[in-house]
PDB file of N, CA and C in Angstrom:
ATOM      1  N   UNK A   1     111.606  99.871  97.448  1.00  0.00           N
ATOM      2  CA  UNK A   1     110.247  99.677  97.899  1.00  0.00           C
ATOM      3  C   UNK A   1     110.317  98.968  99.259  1.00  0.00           C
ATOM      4  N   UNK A   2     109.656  99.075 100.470  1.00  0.00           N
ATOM      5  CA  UNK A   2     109.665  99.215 101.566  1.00  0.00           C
ATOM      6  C   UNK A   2     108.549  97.183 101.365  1.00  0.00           C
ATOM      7  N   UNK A   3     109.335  96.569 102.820  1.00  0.00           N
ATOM      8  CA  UNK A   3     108.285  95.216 102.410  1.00  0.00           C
ATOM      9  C   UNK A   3     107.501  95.709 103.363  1.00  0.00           C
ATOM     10  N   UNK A   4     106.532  94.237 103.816  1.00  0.00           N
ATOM     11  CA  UNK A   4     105.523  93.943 104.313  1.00  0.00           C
ATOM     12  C   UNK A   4     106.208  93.189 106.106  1.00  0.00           C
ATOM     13  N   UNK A   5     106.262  93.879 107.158  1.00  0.00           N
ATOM     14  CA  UNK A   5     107.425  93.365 108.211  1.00  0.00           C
ATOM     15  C   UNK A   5     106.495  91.798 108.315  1.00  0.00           C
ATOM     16  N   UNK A   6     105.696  91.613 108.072  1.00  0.00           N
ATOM     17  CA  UNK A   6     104.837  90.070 108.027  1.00  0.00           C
ATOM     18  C   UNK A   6     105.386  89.034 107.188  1.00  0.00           C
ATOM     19  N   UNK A   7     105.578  89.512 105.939  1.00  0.00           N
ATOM     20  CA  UNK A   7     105.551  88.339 104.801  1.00  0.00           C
ATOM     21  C   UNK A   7     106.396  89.070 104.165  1.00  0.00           C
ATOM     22  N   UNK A   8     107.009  90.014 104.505  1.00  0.00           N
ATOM     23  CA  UNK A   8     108.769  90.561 103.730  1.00  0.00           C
ATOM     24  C   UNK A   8     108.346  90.501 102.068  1.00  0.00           C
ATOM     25  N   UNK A   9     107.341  90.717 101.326  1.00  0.00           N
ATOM     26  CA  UNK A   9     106.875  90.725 100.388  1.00  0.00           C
ATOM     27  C   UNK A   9     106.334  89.236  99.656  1.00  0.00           C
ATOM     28  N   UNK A  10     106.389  88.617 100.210  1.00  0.00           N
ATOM     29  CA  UNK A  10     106.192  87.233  99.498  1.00  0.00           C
ATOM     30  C   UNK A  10     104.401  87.162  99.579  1.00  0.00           C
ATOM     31  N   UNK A  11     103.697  88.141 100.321  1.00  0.00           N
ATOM     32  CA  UNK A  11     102.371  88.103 100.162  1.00  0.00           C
ATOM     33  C   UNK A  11     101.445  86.749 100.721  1.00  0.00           C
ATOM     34  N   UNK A  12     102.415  85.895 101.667  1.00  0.00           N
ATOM     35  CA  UNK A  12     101.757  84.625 102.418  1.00  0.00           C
ATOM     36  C   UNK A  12     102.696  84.450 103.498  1.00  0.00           C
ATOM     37  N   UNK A  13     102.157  84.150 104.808  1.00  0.00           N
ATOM     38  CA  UNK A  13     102.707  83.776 105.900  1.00  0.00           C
ATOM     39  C   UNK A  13     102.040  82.446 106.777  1.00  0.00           C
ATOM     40  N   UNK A  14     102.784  81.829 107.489  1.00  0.00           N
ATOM     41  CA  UNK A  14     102.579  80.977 107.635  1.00  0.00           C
ATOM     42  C   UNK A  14     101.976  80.803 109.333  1.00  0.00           C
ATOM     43  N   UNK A  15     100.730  80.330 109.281  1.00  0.00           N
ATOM     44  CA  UNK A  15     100.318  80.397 110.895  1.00  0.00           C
ATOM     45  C   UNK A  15     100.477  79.188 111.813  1.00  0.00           C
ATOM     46  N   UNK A  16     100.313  79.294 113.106  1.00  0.00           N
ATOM     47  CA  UNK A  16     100.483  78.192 113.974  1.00  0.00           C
ATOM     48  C   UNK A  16     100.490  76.561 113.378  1.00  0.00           C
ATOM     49  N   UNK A  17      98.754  76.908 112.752  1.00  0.00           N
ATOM     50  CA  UNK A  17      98.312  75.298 112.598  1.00  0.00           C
ATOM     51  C   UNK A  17      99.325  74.952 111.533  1.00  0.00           C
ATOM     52  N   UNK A  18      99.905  75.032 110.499  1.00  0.00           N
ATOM     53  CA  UNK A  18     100.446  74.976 109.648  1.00  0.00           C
ATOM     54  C   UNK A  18     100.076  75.642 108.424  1.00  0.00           C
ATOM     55  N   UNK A  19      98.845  76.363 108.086  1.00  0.00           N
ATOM     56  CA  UNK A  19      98.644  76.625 107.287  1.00  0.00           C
ATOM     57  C   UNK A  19      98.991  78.034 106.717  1.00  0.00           C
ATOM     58  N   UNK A  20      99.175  78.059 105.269  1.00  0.00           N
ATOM     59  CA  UNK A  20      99.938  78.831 104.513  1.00  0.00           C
ATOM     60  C   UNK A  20      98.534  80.183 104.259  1.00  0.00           C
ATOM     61  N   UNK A  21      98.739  81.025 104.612  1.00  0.00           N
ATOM     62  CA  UNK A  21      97.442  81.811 104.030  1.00  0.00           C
ATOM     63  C   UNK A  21      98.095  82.990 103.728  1.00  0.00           C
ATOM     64  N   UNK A  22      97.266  84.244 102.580  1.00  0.00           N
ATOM     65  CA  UNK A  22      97.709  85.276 102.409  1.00  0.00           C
ATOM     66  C   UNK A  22      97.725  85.993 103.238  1.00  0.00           C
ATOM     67  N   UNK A  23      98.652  87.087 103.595  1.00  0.00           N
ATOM     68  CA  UNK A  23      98.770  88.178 104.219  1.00  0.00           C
ATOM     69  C   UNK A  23      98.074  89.355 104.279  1.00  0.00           C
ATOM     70  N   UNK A  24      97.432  89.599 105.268  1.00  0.00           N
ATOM     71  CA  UNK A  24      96.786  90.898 105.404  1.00  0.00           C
ATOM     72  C   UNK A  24      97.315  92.005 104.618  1.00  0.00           C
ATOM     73  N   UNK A  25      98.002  92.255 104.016  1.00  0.00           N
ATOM     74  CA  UNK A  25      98.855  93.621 103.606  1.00  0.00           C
ATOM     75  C   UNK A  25      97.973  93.438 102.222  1.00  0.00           C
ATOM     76  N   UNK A  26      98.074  91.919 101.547  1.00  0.00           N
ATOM     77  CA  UNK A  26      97.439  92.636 100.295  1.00  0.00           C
ATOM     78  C   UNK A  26      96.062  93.032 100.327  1.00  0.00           C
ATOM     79  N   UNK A  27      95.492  93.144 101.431  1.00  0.00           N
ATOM     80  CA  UNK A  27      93.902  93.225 101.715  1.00  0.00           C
ATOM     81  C   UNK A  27      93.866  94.936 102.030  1.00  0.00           C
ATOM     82  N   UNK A  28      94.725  95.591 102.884  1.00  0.00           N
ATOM     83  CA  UNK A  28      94.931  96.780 103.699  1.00  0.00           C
ATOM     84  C   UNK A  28      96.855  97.048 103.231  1.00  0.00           C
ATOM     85  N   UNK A  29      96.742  98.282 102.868  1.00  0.00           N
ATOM     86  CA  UNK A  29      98.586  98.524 102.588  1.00  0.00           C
ATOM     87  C   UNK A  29      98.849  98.992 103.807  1.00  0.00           C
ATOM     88  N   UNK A  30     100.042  99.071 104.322  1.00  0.00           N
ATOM     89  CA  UNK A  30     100.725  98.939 105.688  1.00  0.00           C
ATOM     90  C   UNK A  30     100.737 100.756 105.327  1.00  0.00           C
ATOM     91  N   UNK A  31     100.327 101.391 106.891  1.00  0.00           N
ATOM     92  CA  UNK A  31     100.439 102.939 106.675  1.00  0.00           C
ATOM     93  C   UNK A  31     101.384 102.754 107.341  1.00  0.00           C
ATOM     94  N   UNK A  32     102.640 103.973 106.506  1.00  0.00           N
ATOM     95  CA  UNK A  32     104.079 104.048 107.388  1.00  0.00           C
ATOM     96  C   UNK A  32     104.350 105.353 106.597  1.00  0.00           C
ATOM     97  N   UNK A  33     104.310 106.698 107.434  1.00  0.00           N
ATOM     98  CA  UNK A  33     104.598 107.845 106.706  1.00  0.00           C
ATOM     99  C   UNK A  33     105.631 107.775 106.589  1.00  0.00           C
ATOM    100  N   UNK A  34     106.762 107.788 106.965  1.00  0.00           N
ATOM    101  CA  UNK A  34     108.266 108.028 106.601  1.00  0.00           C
ATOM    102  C   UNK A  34     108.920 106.474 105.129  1.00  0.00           C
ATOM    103  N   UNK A  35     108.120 105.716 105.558  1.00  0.00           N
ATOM    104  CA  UNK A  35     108.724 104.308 104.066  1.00  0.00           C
ATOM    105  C   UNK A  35     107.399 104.614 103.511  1.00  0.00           C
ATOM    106  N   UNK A  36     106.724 104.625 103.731  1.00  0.00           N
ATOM    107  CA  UNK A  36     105.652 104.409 102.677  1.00  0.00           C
ATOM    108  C   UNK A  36     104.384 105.432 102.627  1.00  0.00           C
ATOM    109  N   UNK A  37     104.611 106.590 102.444  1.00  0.00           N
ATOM    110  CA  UNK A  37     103.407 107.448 102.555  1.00  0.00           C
ATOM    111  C   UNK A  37     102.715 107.404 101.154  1.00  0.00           C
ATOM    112  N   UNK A  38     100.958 107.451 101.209  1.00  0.00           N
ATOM    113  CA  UNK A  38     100.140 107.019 100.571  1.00  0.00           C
ATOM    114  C   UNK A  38     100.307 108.187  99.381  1.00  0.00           C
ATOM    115  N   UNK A  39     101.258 109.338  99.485  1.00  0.00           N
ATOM    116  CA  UNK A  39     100.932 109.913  98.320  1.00  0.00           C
ATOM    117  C   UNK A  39     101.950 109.985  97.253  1.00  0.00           C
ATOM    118  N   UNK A  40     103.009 109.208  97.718  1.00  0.00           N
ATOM    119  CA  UNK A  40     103.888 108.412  96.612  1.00  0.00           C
ATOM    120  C   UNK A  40     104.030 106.815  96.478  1.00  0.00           C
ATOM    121  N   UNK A  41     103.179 106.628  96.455  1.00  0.00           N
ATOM    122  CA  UNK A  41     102.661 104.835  95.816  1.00  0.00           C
ATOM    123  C   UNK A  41     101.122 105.537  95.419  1.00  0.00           C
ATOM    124  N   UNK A  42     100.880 105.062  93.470  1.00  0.00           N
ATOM    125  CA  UNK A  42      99.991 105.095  92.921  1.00  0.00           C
ATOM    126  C   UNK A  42     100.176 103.841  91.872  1.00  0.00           C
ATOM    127  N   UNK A  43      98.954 103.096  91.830  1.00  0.00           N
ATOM    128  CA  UNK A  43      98.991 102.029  90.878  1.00  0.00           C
ATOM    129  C   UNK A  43     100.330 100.987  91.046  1.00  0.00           C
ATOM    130  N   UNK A  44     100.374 100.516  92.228  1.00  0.00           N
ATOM    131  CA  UNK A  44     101.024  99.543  93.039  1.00  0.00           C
ATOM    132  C   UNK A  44     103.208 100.050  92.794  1.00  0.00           C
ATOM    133  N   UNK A  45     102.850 101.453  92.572  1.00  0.00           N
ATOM    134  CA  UNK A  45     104.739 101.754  91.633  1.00  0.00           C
ATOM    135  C   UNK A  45     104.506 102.966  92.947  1.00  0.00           C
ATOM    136  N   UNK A  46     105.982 102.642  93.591  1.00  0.00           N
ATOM    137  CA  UNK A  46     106.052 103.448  94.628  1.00  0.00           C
ATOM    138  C   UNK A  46     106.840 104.734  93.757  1.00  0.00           C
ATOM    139  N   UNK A  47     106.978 106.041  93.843  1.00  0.00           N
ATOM    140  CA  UNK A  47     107.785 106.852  93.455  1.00  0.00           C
ATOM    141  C   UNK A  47     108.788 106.892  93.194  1.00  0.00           C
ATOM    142  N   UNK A  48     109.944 106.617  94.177  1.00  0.00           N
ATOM    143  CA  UNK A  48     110.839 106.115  94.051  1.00  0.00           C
ATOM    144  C   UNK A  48     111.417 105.434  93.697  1.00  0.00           C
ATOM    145  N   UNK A  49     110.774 104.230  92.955  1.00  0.00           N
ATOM    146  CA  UNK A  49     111.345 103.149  92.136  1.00  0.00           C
ATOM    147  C   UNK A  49     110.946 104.357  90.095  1.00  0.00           C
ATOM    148  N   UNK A  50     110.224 104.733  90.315  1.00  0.00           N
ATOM    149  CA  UNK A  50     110.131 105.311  88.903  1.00  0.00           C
ATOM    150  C   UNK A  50     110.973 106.852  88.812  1.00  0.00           C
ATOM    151  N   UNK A  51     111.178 106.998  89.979  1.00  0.00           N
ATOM    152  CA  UNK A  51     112.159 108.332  89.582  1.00  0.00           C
ATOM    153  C   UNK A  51     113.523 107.309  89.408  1.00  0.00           C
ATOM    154  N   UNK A  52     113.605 106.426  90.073  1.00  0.00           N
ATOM    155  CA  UNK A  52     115.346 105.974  90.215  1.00  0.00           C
ATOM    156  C   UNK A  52     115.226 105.414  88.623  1.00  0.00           C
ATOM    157  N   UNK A  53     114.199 105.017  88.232  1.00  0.00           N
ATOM    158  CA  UNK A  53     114.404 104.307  87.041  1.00  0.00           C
ATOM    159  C   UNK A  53     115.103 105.999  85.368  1.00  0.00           C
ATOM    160  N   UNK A  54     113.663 106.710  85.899  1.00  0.00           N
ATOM    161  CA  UNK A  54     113.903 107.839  85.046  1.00  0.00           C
ATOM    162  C   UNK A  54     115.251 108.643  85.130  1.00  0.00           C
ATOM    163  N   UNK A  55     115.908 108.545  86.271  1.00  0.00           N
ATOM    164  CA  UNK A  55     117.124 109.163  86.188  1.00  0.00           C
ATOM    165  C   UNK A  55     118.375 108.571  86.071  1.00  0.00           C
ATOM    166  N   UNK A  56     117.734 107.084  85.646  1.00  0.00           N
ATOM    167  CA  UNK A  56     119.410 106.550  85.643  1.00  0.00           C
ATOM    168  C   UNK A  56     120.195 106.646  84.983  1.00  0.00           C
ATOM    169  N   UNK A  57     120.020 107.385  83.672  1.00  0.00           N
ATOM    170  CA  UNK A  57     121.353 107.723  82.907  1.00  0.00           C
ATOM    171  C   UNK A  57     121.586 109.426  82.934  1.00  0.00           C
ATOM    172  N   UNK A  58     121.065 109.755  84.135  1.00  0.00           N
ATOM    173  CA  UNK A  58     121.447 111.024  84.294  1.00  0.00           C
ATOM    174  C   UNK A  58     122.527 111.610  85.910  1.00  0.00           C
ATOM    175  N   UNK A  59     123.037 112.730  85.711  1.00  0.00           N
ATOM    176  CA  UNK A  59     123.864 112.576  86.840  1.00  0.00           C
ATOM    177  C   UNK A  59     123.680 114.199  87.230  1.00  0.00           C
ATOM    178  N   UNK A  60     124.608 114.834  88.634  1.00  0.00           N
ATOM    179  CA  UNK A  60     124.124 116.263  88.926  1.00  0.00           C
ATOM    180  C   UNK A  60     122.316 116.983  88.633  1.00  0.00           C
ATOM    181  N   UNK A  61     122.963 117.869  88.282  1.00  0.00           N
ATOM    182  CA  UNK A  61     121.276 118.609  88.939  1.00  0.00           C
ATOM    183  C   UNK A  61     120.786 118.290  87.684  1.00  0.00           C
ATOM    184  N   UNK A  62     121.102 117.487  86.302  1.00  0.00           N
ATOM    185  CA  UNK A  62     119.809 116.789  85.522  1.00  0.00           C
ATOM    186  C   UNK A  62     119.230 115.900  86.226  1.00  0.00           C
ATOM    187  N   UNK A  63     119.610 114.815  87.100  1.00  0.00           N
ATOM    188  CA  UNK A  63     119.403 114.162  87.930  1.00  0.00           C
ATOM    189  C   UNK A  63     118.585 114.625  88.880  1.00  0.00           C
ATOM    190  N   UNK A  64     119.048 115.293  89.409  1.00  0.00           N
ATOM    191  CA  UNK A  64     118.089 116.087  90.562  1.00  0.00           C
ATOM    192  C   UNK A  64     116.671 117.043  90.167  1.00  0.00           C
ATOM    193  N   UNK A  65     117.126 117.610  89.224  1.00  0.00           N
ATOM    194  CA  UNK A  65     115.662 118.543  88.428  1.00  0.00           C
ATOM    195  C   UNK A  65     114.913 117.555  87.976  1.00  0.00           C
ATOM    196  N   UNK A  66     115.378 116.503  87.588  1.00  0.00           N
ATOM    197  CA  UNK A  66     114.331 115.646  86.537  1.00  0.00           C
ATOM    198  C   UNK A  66     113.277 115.052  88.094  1.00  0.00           C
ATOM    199  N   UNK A  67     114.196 114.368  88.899  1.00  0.00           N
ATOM    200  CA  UNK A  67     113.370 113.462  89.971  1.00  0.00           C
ATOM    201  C   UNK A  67     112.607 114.868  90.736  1.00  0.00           C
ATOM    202  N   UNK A  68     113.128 115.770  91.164  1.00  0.00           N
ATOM    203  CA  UNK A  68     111.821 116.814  91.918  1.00  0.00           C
ATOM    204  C   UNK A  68     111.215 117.067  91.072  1.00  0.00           C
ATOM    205  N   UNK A  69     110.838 117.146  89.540  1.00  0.00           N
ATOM    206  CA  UNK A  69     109.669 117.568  89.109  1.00  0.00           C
ATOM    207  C   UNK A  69     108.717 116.313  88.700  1.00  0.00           C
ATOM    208  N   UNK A  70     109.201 115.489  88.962  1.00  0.00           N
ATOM    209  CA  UNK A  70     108.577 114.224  88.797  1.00  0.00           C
ATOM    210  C   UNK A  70     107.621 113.828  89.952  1.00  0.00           C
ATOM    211  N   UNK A  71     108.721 114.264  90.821  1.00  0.00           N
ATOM    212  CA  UNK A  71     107.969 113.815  92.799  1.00  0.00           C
ATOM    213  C   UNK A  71     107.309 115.109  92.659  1.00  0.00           C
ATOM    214  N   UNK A  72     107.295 116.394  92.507  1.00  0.00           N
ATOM    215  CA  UNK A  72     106.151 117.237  92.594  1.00  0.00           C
ATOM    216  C   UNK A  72     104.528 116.812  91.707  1.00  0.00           C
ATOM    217  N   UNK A  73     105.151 116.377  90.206  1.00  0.00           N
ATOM    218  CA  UNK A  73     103.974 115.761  89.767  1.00  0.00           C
ATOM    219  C   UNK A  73     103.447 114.995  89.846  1.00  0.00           C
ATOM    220  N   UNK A  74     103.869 113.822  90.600  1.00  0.00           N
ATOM    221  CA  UNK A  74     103.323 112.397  90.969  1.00  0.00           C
ATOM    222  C   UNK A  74     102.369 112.927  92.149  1.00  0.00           C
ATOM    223  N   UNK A  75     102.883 113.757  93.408  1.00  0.00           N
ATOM    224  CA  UNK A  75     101.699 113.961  94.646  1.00  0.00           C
ATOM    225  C   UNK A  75     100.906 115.201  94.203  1.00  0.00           C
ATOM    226  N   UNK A  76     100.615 115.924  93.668  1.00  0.00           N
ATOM    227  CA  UNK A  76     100.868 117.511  93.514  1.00  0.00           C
ATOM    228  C   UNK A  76      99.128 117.077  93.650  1.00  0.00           C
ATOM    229  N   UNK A  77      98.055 116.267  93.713  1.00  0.00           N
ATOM    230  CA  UNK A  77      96.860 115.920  93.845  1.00  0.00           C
ATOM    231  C   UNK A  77      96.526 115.864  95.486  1.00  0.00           C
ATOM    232  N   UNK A  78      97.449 114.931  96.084  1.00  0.00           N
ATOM    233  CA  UNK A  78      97.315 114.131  97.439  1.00  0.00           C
ATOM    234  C   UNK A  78      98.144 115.499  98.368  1.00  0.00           C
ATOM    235  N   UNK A  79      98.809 116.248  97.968  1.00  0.00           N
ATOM    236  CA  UNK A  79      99.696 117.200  98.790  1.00  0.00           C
ATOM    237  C   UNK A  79      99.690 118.634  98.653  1.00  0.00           C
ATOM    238  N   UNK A  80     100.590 119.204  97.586  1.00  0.00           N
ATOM    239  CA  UNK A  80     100.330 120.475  97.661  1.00  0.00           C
ATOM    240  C   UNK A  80      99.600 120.955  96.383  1.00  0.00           C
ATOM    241  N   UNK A  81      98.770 120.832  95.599  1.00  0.00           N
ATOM    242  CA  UNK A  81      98.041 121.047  94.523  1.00  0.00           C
ATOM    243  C   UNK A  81      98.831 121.996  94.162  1.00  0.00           C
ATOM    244  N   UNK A  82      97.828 123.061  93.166  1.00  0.00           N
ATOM    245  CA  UNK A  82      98.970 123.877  92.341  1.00  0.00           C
ATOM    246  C   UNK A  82      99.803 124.731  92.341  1.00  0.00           C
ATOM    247  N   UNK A  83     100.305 124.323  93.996  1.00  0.00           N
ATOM    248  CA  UNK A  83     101.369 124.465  94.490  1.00  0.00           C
ATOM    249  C   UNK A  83     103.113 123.837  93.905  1.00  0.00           C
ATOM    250  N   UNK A  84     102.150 122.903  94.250  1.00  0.00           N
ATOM    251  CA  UNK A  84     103.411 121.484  93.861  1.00  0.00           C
ATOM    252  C   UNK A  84     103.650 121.005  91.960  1.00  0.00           C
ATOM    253  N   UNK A  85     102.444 122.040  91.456  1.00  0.00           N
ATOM    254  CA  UNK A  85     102.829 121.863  89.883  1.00  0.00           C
ATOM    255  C   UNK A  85     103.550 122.818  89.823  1.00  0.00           C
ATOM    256  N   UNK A  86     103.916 123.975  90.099  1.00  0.00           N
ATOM    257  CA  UNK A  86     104.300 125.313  89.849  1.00  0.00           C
ATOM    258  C   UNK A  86     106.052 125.171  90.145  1.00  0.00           C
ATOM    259  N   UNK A  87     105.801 124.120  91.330  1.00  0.00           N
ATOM    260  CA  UNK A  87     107.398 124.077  92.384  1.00  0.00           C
ATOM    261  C   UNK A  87     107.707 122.902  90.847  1.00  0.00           C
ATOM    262  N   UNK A  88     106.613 121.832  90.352  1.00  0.00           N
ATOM    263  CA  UNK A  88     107.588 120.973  89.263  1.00  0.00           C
ATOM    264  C   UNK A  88     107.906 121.895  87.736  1.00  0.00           C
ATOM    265  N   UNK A  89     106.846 122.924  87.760  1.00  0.00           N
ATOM    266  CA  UNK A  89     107.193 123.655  86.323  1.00  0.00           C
ATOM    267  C   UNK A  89     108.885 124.443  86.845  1.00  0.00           C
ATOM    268  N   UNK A  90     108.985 124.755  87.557  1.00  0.00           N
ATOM    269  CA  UNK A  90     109.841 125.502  87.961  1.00  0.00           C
ATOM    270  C   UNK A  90     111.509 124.755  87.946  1.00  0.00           C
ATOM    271  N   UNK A  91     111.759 123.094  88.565  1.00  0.00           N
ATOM    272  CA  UNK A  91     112.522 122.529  88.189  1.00  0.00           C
ATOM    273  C   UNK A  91     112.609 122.624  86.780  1.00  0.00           C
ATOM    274  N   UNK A  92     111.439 121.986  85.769  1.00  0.00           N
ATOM    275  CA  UNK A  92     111.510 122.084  84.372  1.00  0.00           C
ATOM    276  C   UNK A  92     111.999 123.095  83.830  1.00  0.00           C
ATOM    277  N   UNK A  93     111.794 124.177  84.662  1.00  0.00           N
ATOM    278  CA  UNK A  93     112.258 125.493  83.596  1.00  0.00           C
ATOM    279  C   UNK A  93     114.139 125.380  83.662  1.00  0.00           C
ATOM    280  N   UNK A  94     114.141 125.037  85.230  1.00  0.00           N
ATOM    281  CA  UNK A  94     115.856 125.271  85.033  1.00  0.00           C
ATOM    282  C   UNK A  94     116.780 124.035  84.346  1.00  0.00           C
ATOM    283  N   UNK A  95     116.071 122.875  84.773  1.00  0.00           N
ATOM    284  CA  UNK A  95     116.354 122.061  83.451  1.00  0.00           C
ATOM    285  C   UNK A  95     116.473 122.597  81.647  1.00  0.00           C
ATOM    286  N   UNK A  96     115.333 123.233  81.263  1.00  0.00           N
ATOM    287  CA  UNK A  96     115.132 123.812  80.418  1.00  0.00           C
ATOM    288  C   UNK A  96     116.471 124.409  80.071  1.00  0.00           C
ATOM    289  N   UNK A  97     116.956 125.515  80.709  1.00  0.00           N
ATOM    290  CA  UNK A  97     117.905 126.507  80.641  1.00  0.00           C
ATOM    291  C   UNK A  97     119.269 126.091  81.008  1.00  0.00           C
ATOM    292  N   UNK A  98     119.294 124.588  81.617  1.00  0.00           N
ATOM    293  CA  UNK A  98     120.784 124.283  82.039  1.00  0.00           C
ATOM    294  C   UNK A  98     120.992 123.365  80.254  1.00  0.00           C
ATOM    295  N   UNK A  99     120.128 122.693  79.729  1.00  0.00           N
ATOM    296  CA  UNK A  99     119.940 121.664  78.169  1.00  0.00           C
ATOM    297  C   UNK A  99     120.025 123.064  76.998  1.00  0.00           C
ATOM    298  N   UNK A 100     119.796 124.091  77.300  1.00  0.00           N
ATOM    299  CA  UNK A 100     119.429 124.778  76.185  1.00  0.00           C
ATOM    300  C   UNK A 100     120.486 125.005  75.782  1.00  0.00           C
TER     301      UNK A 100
END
């Protein structure tokens, strides 16, 4: 997960006078298409932390089929609609057929 270049995630920075105040970021999320594009962070869980989690006891293309149909279904709203379900049914299927 990508921080905050202000408050490096700690969510408070510290100004001139001395005082400690929260950071703008939790008010407005930092737009950064390449670390942080808005259509993989939903409900404060960036994508990438829940695919790395879902595939960790997997390795080769279970690994790989499981996380693209995951990242197709997580944006498939914000990006390519039922486009991007069809591209995740489609990992599933060869998953399907590599387990069967």
């Amino acid at each position: 997960m990508s921080e905050c270049p202000k408050c490096h995630g700690n969510h408070f920075i510290s100004h001139p006078d001395g005082a400690i105040k929260p950071c703008d970021c939790t008010k407005t999320p930092v737009f950064d298409p390449v670390n942080r594009p808005a259509h993989y962070s939903k409900g404060g869980v960036e994508c990438i932390d829940a695919v790395t989690a879902a595939v960790s006891d997997l390795s080769g293309f279970e690994a790989h089929a499981t996380a693209s149909a995951i990242q197709y279904l997580w944006r498939w709203r914000q990006k390519g609609g039922a486009q991007d379900l069809r591209k995740a049914r489609w990992f599933i299927d060869r998953l399907i057929e590599e387990v069967d």
